[in-house]
Protein backbone atom coordinates (compact mmCIF):
# COMPACT_ATOMS: atom_id res chain seq x y z
CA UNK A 1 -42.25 144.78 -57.07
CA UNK A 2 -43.31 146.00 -60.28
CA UNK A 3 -40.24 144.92 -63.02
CA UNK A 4 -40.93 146.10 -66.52
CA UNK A 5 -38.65 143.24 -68.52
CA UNK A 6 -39.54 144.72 -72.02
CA UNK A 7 -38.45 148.10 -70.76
CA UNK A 8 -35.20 146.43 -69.58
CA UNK A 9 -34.85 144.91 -72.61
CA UNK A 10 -35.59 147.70 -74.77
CA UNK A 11 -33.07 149.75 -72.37
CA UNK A 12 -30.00 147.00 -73.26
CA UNK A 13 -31.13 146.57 -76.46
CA UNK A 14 -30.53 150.08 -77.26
CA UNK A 15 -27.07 150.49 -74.76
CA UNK A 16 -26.04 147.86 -77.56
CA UNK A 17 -26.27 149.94 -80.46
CA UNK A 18 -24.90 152.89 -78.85
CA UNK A 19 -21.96 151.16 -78.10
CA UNK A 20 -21.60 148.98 -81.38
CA UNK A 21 -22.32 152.28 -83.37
CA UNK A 22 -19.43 153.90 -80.85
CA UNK A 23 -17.25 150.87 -81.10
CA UNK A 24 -17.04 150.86 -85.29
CA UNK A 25 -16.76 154.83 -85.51
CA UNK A 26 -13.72 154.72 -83.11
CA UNK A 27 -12.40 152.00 -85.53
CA UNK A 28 -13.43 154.22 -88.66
CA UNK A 29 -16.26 151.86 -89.81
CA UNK A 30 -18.85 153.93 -89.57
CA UNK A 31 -20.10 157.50 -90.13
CA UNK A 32 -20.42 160.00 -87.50
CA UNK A 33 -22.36 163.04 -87.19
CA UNK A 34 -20.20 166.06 -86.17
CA UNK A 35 -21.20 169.13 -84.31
CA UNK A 36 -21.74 172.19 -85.98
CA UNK A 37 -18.41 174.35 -85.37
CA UNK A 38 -19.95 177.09 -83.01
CA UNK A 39 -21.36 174.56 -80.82
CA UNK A 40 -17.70 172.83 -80.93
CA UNK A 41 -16.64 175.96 -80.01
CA UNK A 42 -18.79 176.48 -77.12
CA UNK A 43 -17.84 172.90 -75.51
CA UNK A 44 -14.08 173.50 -75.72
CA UNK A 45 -14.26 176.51 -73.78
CA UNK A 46 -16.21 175.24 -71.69
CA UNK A 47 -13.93 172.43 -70.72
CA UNK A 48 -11.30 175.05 -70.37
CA UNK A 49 -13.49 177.02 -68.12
CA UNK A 50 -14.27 173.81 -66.27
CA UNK A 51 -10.82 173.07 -65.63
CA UNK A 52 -8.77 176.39 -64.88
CA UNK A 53 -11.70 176.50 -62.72
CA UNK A 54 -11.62 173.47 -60.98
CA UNK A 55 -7.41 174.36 -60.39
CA UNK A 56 -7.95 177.74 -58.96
CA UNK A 57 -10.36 176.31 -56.77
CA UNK A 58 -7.93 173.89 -54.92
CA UNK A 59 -5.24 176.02 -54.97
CA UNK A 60 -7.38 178.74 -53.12
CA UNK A 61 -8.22 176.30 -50.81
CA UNK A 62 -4.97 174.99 -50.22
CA UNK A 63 -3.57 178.71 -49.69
CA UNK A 64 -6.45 179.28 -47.46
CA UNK A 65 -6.12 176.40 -45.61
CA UNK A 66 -2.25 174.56 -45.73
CA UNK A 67 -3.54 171.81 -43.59
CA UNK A 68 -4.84 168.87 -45.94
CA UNK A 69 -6.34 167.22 -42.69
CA UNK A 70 -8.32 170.13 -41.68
CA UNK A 71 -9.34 170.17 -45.08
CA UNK A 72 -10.72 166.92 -45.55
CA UNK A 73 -12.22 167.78 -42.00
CA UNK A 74 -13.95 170.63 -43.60
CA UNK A 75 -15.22 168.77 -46.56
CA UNK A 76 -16.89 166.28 -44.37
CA UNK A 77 -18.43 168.93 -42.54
CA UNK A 78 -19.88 170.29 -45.66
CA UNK A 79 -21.37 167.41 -47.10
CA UNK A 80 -23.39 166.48 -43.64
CA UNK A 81 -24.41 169.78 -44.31
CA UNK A 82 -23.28 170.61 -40.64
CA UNK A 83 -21.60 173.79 -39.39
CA UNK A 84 -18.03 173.96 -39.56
CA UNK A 85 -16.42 174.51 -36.06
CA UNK A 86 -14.31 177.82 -35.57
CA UNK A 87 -10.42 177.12 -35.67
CA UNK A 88 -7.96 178.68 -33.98
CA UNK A 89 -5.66 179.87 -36.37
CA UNK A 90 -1.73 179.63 -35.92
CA UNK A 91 -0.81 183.15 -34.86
CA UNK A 92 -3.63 183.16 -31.97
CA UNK A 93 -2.67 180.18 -31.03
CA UNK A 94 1.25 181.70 -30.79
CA UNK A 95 -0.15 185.09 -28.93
CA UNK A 96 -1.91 182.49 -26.58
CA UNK A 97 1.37 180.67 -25.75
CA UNK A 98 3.62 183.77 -25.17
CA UNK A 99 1.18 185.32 -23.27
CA UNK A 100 1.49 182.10 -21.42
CA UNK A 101 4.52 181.66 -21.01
CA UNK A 102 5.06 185.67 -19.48
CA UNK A 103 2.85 184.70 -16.70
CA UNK A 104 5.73 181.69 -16.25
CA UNK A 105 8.51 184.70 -16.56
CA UNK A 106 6.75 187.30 -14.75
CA UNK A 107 4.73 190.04 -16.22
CA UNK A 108 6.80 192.73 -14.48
CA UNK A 109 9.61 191.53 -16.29
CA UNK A 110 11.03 192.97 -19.43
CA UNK A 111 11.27 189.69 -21.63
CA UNK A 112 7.31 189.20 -19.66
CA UNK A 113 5.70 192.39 -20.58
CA UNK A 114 7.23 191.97 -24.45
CA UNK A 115 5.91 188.62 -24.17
CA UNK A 116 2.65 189.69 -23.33
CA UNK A 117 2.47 192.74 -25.78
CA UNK A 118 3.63 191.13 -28.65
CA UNK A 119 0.74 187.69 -27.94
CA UNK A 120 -2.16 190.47 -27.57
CA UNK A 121 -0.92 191.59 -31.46
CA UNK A 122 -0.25 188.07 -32.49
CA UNK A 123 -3.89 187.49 -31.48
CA UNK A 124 -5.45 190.81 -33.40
CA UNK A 125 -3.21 189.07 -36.38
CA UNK A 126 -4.73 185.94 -36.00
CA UNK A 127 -8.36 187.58 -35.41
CA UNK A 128 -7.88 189.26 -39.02
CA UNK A 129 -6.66 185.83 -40.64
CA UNK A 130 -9.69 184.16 -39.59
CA UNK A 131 -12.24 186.65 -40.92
CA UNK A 132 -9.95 186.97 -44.20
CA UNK A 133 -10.77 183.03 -44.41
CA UNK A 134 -14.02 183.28 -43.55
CA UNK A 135 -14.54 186.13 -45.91
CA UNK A 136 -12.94 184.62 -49.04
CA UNK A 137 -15.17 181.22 -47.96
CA UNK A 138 -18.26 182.60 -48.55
CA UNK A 139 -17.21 185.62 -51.27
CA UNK A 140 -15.28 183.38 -53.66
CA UNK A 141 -14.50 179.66 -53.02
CA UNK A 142 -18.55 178.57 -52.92
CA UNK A 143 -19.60 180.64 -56.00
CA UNK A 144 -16.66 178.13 -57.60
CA UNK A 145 -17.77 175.26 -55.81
CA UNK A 146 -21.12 175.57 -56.85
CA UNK A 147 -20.37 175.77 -60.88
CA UNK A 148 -18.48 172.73 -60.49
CA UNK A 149 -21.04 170.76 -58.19
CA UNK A 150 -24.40 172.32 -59.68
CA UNK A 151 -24.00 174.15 -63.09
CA UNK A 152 -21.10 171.81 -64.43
CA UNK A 153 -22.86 168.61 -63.15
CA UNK A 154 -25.92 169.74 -65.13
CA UNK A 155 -23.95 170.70 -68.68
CA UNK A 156 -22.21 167.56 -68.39
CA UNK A 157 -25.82 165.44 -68.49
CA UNK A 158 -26.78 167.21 -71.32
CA UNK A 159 -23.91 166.86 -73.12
CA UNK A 160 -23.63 162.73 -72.41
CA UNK A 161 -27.58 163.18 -73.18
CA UNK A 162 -26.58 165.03 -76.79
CA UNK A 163 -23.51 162.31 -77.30
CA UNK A 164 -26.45 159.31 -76.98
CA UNK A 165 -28.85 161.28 -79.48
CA UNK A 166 -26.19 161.37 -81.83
CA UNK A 167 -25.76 157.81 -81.57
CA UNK A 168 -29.37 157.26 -81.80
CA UNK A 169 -28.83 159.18 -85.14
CA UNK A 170 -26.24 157.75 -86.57
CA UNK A 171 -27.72 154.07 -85.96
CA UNK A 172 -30.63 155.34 -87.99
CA UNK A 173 -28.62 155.88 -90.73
CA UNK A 174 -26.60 153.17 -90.61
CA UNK A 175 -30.13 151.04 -90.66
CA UNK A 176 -31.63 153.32 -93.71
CA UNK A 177 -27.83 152.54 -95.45
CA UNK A 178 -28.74 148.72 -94.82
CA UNK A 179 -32.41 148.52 -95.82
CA UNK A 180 -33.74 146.51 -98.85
CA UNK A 181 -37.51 146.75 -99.16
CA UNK A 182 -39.66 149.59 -99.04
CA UNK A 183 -41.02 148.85 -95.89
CA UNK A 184 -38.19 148.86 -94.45
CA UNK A 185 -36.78 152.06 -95.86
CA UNK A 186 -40.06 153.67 -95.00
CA UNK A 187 -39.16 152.23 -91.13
CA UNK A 188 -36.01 153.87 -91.22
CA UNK A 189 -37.00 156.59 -92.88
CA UNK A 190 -39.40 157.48 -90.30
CA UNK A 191 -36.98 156.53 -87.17
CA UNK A 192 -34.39 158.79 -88.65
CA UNK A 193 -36.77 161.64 -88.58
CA UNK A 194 -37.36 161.12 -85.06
CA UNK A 195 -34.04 160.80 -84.11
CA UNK A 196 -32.88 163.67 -86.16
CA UNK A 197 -35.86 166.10 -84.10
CA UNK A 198 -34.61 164.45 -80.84
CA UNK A 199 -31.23 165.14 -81.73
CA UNK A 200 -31.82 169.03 -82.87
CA UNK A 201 -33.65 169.66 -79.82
CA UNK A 202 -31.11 167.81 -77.16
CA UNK A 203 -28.04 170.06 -79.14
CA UNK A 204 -30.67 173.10 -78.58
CA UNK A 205 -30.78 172.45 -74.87
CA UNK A 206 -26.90 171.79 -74.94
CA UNK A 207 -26.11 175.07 -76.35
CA UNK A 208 -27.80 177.51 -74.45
CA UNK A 209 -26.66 175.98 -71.43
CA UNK A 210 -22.82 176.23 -72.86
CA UNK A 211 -23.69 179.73 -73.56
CA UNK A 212 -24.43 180.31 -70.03
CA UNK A 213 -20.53 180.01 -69.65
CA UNK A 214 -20.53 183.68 -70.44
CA UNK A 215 -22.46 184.55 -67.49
CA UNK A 216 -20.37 182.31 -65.27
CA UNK A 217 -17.26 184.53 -65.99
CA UNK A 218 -18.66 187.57 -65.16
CA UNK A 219 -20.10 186.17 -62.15
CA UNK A 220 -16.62 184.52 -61.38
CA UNK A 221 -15.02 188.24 -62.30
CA UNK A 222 -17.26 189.64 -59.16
CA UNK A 223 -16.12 187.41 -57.14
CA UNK A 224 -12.80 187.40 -58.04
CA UNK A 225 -12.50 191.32 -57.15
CA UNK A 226 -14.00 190.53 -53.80
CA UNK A 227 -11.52 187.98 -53.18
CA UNK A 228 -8.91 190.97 -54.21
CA UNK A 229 -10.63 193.54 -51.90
CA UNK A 230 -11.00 190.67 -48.66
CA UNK A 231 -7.16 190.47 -49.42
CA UNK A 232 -5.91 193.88 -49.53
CA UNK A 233 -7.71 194.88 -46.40
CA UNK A 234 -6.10 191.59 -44.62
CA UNK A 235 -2.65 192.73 -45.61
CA UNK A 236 -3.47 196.18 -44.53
CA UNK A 237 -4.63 195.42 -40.85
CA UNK A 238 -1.93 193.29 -40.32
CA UNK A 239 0.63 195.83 -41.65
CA UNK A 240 -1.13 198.53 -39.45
CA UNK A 241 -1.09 195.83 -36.37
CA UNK A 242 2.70 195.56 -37.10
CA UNK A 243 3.43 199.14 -36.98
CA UNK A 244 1.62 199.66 -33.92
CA UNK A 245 3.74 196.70 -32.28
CA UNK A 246 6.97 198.15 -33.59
CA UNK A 247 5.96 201.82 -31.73
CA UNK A 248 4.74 200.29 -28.75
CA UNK A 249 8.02 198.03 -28.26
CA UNK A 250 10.51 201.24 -29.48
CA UNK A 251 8.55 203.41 -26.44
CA UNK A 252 8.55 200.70 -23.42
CA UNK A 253 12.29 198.95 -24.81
CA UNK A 254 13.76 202.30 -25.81
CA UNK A 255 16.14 202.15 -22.67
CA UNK A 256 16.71 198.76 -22.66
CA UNK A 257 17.50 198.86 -26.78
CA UNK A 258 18.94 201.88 -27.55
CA UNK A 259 19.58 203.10 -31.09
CA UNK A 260 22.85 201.41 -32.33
CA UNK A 261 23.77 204.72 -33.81
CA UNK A 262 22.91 206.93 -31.24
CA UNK A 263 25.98 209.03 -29.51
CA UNK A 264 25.98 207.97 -25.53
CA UNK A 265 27.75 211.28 -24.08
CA UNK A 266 27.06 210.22 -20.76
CA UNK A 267 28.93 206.32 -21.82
CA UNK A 268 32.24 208.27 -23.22
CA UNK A 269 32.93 211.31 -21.11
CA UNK A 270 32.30 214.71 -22.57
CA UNK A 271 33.35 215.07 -26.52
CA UNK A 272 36.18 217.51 -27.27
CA UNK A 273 35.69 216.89 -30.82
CA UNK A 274 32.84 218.49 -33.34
CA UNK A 275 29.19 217.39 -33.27
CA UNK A 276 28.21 214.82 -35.75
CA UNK A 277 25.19 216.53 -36.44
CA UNK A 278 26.36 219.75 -37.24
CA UNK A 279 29.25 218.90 -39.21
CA UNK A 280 27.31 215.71 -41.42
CA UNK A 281 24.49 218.17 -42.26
CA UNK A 282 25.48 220.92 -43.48
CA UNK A 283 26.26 221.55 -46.48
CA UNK A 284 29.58 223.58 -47.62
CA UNK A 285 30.96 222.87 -44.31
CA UNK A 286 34.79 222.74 -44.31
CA UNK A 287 36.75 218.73 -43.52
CA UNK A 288 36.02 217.97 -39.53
CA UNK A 289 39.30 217.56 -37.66
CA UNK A 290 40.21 214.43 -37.07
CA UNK A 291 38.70 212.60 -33.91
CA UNK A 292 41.12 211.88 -31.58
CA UNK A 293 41.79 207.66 -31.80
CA UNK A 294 40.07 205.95 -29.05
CA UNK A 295 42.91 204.97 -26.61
CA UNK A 296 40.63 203.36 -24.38
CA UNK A 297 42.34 200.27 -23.00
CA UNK A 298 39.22 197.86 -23.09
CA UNK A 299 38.77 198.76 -26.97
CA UNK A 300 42.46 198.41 -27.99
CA UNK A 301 42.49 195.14 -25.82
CA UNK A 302 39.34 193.65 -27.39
CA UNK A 303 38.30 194.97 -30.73
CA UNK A 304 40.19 193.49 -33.89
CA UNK A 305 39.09 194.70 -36.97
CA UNK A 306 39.70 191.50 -38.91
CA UNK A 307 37.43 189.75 -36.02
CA UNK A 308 34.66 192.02 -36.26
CA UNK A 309 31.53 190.70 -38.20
CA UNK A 310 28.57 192.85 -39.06
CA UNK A 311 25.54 192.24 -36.95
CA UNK A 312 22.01 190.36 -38.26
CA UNK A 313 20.27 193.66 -37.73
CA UNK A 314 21.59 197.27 -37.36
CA UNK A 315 23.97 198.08 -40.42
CA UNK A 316 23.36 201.04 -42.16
CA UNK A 317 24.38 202.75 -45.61
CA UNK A 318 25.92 205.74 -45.11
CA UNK A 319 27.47 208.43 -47.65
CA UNK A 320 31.27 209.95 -46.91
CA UNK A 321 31.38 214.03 -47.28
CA UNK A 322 35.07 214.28 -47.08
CA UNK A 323 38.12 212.42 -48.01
CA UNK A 324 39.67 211.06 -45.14
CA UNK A 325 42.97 208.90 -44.83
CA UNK A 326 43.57 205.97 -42.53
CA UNK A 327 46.07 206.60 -40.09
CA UNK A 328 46.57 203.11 -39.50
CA UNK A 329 45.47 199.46 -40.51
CA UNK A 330 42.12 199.80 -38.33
CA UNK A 331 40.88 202.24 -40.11
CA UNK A 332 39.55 202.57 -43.72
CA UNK A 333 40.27 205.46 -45.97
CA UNK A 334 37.52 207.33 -47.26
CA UNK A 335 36.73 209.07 -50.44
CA UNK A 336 33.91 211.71 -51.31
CA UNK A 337 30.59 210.81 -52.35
CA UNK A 338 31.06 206.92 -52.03
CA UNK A 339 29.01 204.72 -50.02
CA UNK A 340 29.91 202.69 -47.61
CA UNK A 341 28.37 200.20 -44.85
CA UNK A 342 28.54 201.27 -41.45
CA UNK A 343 27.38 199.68 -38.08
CA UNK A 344 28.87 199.78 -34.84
CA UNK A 345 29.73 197.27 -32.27
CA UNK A 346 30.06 196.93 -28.00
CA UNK A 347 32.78 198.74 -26.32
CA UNK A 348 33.27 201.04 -29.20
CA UNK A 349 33.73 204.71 -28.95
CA UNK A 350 30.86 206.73 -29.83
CA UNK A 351 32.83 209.02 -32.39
CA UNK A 352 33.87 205.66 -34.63
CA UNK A 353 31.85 203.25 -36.60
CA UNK A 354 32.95 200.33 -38.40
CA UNK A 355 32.89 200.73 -42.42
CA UNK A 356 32.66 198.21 -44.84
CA UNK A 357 33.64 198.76 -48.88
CA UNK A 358 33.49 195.30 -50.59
CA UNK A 359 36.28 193.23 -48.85
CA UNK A 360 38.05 196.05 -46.98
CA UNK A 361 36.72 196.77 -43.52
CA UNK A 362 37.72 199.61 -40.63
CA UNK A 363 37.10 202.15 -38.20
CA UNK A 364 35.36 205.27 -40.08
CA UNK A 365 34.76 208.48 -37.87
CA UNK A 366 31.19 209.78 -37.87
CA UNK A 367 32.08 213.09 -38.17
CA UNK A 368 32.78 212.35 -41.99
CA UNK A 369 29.75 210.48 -42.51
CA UNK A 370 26.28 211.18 -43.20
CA UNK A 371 24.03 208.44 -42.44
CA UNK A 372 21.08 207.14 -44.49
CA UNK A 373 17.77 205.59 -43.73
């Protein structure tokens, strides 16, 4: 083997002086050589480039991918530059196990065929996820990844490469500073100049790579819009996937769920009493009589106001059109143009909702209502 000792001794002769020359300047007992300010300038921003960069790009990674063992998986993957496996994401996996799970139930079954709906959509969701991911993968996390492991790693030898030269130059210095014969000074003389030409050239190099930073945010300002874009059209397929669940579960459920608000003639015998609809809609219309009071044995028996609590879903605002007084403690007075909370509970006769104005609650009749989306 071919070992060159008065290389390696050249080599740790001058890692000695670099680190004597940085040892004595840290302790302020010797001179250093600062950077002009715009090339100051230039290395500041880009360490701030470097690291907002570097932040953004784990926190995109973490909001792409939550799991930190998948990541690590991933990052393995890359560097054996090997093909990263497709994943099933969470909401195909969930469309997988209630579609399952209706074949357990029955498809024919009403809970089965919901089951079964709702799994094809979480699927379609979970098919849009992944090509979100894969989309943002490509479009803006490896444009970041390679600044950091190509362009960075590059700027960052030139600048330890600059920080030796100006070691190399201030050691010259030092050594004219010291010298006492003319030979000498003409020695030092003569390795300043080198290391002075080495030095302007390595700072040369240094700055028009820092000066690529420029280019780096506009590139990064690309991406960043296609990250935008991948995003918005992710959000929009799954809000047009949810829609198109919602319709398709209000058409096949529509007579197993019916509209909480909707009158039921055919549930309460025929109405003696005005129309909702005609008397909450038009306008100028004179105060409705007042509905008869549901005498209905099973109501009276089981419905307590002061027991009654609003259900998780169904409650609706609605607006009064007429004053209307409470005949008794179950009901709630009304007053014109105030708005109240209304929703409506089992057993309860069509004609009456329950209203709710801060802390009072009671029976309302729709007729002096006019509900609101």
């Amino acid at each position: 083997m071919d070992f060159n000792v008065k290389k390696l001794a050249s080599d740790a002769g001058v890692f000695f002086t670099r680190a004597v020359q940085y040892t004595e300047e840290k302790l302020g007992q010797a001179e250093k050589t600062e950077l002009d300010a715009h090339l100051e300038n230039l290395i500041a921003r880009a360490d701030c480039t470097k690291n907002w960069t570097e932040k953004i790009f784990r926190q995109t990674e973490v909001l792409l991918q939550p799991n930190p063992s998948a990541r690590i998986e991933e990052f393995f993957y890359e560097k054996l530059d090997r093909k990263i496996p497709s994943r099933t994401t969470n909401a195909e996996l969930l469309g997988q196990y209630m579609q399952d799970a209706a074949k357990e139930f029955g498809p024919g079954t009403p809970y089965g065929s919901t089951l079964i709906t709702v799994g094809d959509f979480q699927k379609r969701l979970g098919g849009a996820e992944r090509e979100f991911l894969h989309t943002s993968a490509i479009n803006f996390l490896a444009p970041l990844r390679n600044f950091l492991e190509g362009d960075w790693k590059t700027i960052s030898k030139e600048r330890r490469l600059l920080e030796n030269r100006r070691l190399d130059l201030d050691v010259c210095k030092a050594r004219l500073k010291k010298a006492k014969s003319a030979e000498a000074k003409a020695a030092a003389e003569h390795e300043l100049r080198v290391a002075q030409t080495e030095f302007d050239r390595q700072a040369e190099v240094t700055r028009l790579l820092l000066e690529g930073i420029s280019s780096t945010h506009v590139n990064h300002l690309r991406c960043l819009h296609e990250f935008v874009e991948a995003q918005a059209a992710y959000y929009i397929q799954c809000h047009k996937h949810m829609q198109d669940l919602q319709k398709e579960l209000s058409s096949a459920n529509g007579d197993t769920f019916p509209n909480a608000f909707a009158v039921n003639a055919s549930t309460s015998g025929v109405s003696t009493g005005p129309s909702p609809l005609s008397t909450a809609t038009l306008p100028g219309a004179s105060s409705p009589s007042r509905p008869p009071n549901p005498s209905n044995a099973l109501e009276s028996s089981t419905l307590k106001i002061e027991e009654v609590k609003p259900p998780a879903t169904g409650t609706r605002k609605a607006k009064v059109l007429y004053d209307y007084d409470a005949a008794d403690t179950s009901e709630l007075s009304l007053l014109s143009d105030e708005l109240i909370t209304v929703y409506t509970v089992p057993g309860m006769d069509p004609d009456w909702l329950i209203g709710e104005r801060g802390n009072q609650k009671g029976k309302v009749p729709v007729t002096y209502l006019e509900l609101l989306s």
